[in-house]
N, C-alpha and C. Protein backbone atom coordinates (compact mmCIF):
# COMPACT_ATOMS: atom_id res chain seq x y z
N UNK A 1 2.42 -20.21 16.18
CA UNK A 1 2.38 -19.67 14.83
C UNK A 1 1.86 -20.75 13.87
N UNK A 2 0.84 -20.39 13.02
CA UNK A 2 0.33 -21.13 11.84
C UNK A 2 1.85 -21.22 11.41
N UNK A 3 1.36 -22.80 10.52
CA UNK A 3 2.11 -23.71 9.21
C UNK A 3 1.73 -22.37 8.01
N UNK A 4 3.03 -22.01 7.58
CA UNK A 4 3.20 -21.36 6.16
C UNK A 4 3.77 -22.28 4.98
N UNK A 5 3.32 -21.93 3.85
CA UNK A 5 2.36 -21.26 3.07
C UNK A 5 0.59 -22.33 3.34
N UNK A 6 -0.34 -22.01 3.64
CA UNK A 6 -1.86 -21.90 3.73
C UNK A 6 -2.38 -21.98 2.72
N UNK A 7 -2.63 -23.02 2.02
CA UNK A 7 -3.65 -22.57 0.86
C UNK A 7 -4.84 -21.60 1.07
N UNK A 8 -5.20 -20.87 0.19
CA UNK A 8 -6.14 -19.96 0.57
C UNK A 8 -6.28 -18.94 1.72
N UNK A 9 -5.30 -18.54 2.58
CA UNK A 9 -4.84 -17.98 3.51
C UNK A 9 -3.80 -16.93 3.09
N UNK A 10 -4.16 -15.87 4.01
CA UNK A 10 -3.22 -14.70 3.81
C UNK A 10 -2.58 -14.34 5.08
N UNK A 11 -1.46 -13.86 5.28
CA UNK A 11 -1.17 -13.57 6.82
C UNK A 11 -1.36 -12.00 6.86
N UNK A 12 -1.70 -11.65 7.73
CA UNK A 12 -2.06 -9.91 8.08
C UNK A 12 -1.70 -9.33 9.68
N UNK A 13 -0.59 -8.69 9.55
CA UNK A 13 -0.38 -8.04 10.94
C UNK A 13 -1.03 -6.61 10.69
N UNK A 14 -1.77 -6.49 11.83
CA UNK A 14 -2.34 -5.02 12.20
C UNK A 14 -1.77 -4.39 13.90
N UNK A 15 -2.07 -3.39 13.73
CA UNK A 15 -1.92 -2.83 14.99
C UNK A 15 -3.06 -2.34 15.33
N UNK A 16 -4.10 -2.55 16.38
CA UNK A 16 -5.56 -2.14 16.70
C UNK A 16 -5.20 -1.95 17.98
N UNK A 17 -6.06 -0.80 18.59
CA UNK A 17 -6.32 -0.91 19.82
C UNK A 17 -6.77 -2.31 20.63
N UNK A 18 -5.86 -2.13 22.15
CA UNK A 18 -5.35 -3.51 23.09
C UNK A 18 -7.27 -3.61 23.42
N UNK A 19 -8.16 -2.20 24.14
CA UNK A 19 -8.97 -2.59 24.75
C UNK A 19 -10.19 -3.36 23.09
N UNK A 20 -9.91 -2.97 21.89
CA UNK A 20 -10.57 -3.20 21.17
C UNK A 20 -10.43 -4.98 20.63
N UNK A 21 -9.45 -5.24 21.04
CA UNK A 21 -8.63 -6.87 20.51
C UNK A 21 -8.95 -7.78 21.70
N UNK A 22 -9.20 -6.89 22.69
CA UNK A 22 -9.68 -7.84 23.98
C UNK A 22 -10.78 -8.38 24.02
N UNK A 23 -11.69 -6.74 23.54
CA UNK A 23 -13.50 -7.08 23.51
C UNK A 23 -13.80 -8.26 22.38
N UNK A 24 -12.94 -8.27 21.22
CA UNK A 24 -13.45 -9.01 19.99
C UNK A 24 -12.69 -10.15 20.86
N UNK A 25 -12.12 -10.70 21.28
CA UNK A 25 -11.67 -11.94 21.55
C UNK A 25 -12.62 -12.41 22.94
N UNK A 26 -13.33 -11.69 23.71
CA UNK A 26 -14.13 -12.02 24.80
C UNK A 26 -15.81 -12.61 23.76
N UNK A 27 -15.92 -11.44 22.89
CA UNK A 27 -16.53 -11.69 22.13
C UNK A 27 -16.74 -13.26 21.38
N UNK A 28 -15.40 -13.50 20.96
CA UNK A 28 -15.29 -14.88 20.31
C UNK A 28 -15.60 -15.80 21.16
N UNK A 29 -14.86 -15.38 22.60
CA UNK A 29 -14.75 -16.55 23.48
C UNK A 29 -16.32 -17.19 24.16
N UNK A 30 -17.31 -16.30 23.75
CA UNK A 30 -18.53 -16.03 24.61
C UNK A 30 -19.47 -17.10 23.29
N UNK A 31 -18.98 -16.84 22.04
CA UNK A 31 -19.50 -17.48 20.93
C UNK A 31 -19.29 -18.94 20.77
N UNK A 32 -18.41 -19.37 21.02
CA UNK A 32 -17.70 -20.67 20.95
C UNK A 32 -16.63 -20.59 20.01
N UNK A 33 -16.01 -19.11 19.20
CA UNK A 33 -15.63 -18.81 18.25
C UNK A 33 -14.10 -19.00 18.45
N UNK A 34 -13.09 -19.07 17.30
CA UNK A 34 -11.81 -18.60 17.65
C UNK A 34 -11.20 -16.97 17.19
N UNK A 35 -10.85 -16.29 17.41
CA UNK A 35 -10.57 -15.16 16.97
C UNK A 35 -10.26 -14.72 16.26
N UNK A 36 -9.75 -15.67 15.25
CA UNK A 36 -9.46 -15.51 13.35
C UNK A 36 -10.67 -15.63 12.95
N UNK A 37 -11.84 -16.58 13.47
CA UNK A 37 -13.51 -16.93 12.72
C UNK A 37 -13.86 -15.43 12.98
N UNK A 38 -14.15 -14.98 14.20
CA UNK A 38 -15.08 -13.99 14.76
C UNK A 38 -14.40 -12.75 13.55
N UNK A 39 -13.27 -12.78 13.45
CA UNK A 39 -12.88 -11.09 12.94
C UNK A 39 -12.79 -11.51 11.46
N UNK A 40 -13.03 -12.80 10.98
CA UNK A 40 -13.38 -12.67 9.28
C UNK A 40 -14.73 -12.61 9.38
N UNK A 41 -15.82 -13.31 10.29
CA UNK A 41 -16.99 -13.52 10.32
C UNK A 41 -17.49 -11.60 9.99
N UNK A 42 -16.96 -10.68 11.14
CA UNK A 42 -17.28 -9.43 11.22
C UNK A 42 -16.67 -8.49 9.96
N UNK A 43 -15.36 -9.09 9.39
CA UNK A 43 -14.96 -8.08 8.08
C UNK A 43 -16.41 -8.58 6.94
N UNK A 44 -16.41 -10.07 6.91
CA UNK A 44 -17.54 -10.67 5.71
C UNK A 44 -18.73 -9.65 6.05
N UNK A 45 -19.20 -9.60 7.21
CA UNK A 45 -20.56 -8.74 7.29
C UNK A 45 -20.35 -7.21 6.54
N UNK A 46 -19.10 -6.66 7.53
CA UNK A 46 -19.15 -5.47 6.92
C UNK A 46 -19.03 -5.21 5.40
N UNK A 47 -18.78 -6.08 4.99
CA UNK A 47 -18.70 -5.99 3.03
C UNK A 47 -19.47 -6.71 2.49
N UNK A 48 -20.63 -7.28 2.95
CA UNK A 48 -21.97 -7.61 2.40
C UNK A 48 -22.75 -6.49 2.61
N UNK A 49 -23.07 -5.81 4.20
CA UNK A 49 -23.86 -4.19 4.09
C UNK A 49 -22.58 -3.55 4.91
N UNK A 50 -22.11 -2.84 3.79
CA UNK A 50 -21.29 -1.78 4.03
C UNK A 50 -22.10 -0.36 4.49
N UNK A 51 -21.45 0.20 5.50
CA UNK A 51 -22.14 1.58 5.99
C UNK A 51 -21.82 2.23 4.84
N UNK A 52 -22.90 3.43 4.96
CA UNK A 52 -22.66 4.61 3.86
C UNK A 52 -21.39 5.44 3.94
N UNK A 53 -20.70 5.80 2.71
CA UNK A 53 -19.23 6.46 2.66
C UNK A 53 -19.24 7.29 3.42
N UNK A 54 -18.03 7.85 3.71
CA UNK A 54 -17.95 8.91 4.56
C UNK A 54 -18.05 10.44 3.58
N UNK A 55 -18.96 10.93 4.81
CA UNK A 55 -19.00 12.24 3.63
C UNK A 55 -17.54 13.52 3.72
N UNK A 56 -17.28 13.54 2.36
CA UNK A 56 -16.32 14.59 1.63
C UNK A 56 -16.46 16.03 2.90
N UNK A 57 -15.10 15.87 3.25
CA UNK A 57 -15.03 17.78 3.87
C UNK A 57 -14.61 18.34 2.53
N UNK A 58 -15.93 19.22 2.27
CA UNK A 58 -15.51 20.02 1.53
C UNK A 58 -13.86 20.87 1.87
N UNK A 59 -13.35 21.72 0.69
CA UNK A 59 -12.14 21.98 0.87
C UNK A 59 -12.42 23.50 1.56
N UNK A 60 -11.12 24.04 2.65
CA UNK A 60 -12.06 25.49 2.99
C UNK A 60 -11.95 26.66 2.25
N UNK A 61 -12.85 27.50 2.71
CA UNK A 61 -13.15 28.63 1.34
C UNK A 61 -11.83 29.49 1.55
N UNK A 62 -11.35 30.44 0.50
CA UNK A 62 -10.26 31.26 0.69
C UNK A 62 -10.43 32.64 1.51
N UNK A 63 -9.66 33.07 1.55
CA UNK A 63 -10.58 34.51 2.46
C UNK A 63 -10.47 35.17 0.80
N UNK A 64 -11.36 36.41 1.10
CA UNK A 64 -11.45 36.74 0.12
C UNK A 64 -9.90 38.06 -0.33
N UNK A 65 -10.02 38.58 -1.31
CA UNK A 65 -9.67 39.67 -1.40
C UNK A 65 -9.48 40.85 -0.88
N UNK A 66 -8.59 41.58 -0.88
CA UNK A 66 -9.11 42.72 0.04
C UNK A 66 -8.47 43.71 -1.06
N UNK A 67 -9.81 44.66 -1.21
CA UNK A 67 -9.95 45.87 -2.08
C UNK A 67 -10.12 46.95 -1.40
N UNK A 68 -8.93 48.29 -2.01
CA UNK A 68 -9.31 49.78 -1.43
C UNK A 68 -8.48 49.90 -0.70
N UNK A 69 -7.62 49.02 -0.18
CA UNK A 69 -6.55 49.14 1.26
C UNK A 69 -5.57 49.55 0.88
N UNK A 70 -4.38 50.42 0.92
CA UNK A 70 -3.22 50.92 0.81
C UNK A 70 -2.42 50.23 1.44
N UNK A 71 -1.65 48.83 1.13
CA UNK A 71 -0.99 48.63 1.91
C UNK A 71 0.61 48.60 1.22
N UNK A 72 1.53 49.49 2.20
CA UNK A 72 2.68 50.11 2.19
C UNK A 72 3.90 48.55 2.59
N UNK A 73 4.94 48.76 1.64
CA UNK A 73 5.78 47.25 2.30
C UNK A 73 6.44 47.71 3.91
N UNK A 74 6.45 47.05 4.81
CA UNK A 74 7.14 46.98 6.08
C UNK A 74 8.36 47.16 6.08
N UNK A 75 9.09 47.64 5.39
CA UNK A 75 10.89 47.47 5.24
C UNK A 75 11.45 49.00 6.48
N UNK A 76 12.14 48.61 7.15
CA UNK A 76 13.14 49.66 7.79
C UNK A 76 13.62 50.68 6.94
N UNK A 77 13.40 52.07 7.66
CA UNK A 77 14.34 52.69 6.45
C UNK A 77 15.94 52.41 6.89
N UNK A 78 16.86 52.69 5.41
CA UNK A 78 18.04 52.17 6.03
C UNK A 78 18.37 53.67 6.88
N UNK A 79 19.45 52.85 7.91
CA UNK A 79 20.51 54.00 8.59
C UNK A 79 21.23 54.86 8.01
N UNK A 80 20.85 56.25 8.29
CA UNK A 80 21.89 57.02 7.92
C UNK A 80 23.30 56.88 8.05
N UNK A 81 23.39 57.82 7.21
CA UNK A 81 25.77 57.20 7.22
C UNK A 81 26.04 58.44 7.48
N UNK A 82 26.79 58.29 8.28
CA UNK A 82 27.69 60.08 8.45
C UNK A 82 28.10 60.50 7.67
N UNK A 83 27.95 62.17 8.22
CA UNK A 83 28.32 62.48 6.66
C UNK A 83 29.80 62.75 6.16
N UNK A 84 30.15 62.85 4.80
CA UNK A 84 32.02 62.59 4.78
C UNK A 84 32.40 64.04 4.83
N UNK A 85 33.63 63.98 5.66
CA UNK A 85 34.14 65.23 5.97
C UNK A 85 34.80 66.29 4.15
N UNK A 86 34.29 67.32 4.21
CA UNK A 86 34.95 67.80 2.89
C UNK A 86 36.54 68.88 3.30
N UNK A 87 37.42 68.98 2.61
CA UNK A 87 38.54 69.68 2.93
C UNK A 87 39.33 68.36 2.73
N UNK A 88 40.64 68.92 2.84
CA UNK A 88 42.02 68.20 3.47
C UNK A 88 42.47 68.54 4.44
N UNK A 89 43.93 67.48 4.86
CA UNK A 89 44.31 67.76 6.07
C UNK A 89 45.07 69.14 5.84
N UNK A 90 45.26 69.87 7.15
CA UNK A 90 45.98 71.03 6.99
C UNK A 90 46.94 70.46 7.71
């Protein structure tokens, strides 16, 4: 572990893909590089020519309306109730 506090140094944990952290460090190793140079060397590039933004997903369209349709609510009819006896007891 680096000596803290670094002048001019920031500490940064990421989580990246293992096969992607391997290639950039084979990468370094092939350069004469150390693996903190190679992956500031490659952020500095990418923010001198940055690729073009990513393009906007538009949002999706609504369905439309629906006109002319009769539509009736789904409800059960309720259960009939028996019916109440009329008279008294004899």
């Amino acid at each position: 572990m680096p000596k803290r506090p670094v002048s001019g140094a920031k500490m940064v944990s990421l989580e990246l893909p293992t096969d992607l952290v391997n290639e950039m460090k084979e990468f370094a190793k092939n350069r004469g590089q150390g693996f903190k140079d190679a992956v500031a060397e490659a952020m500095r590039r990418h923010l001198t020519y940055p690729p073009p933004p990513p393009v906007p997903v538009p949002p999706p369209t609504p369905f439309p309306d629906v006109v002319g349709v009769d539509v009736k609510p789904t409800t059960e009819p309720e259960p009939k109730k028996p019916a109440t006896k009329k008279g008294g007891k004899k």
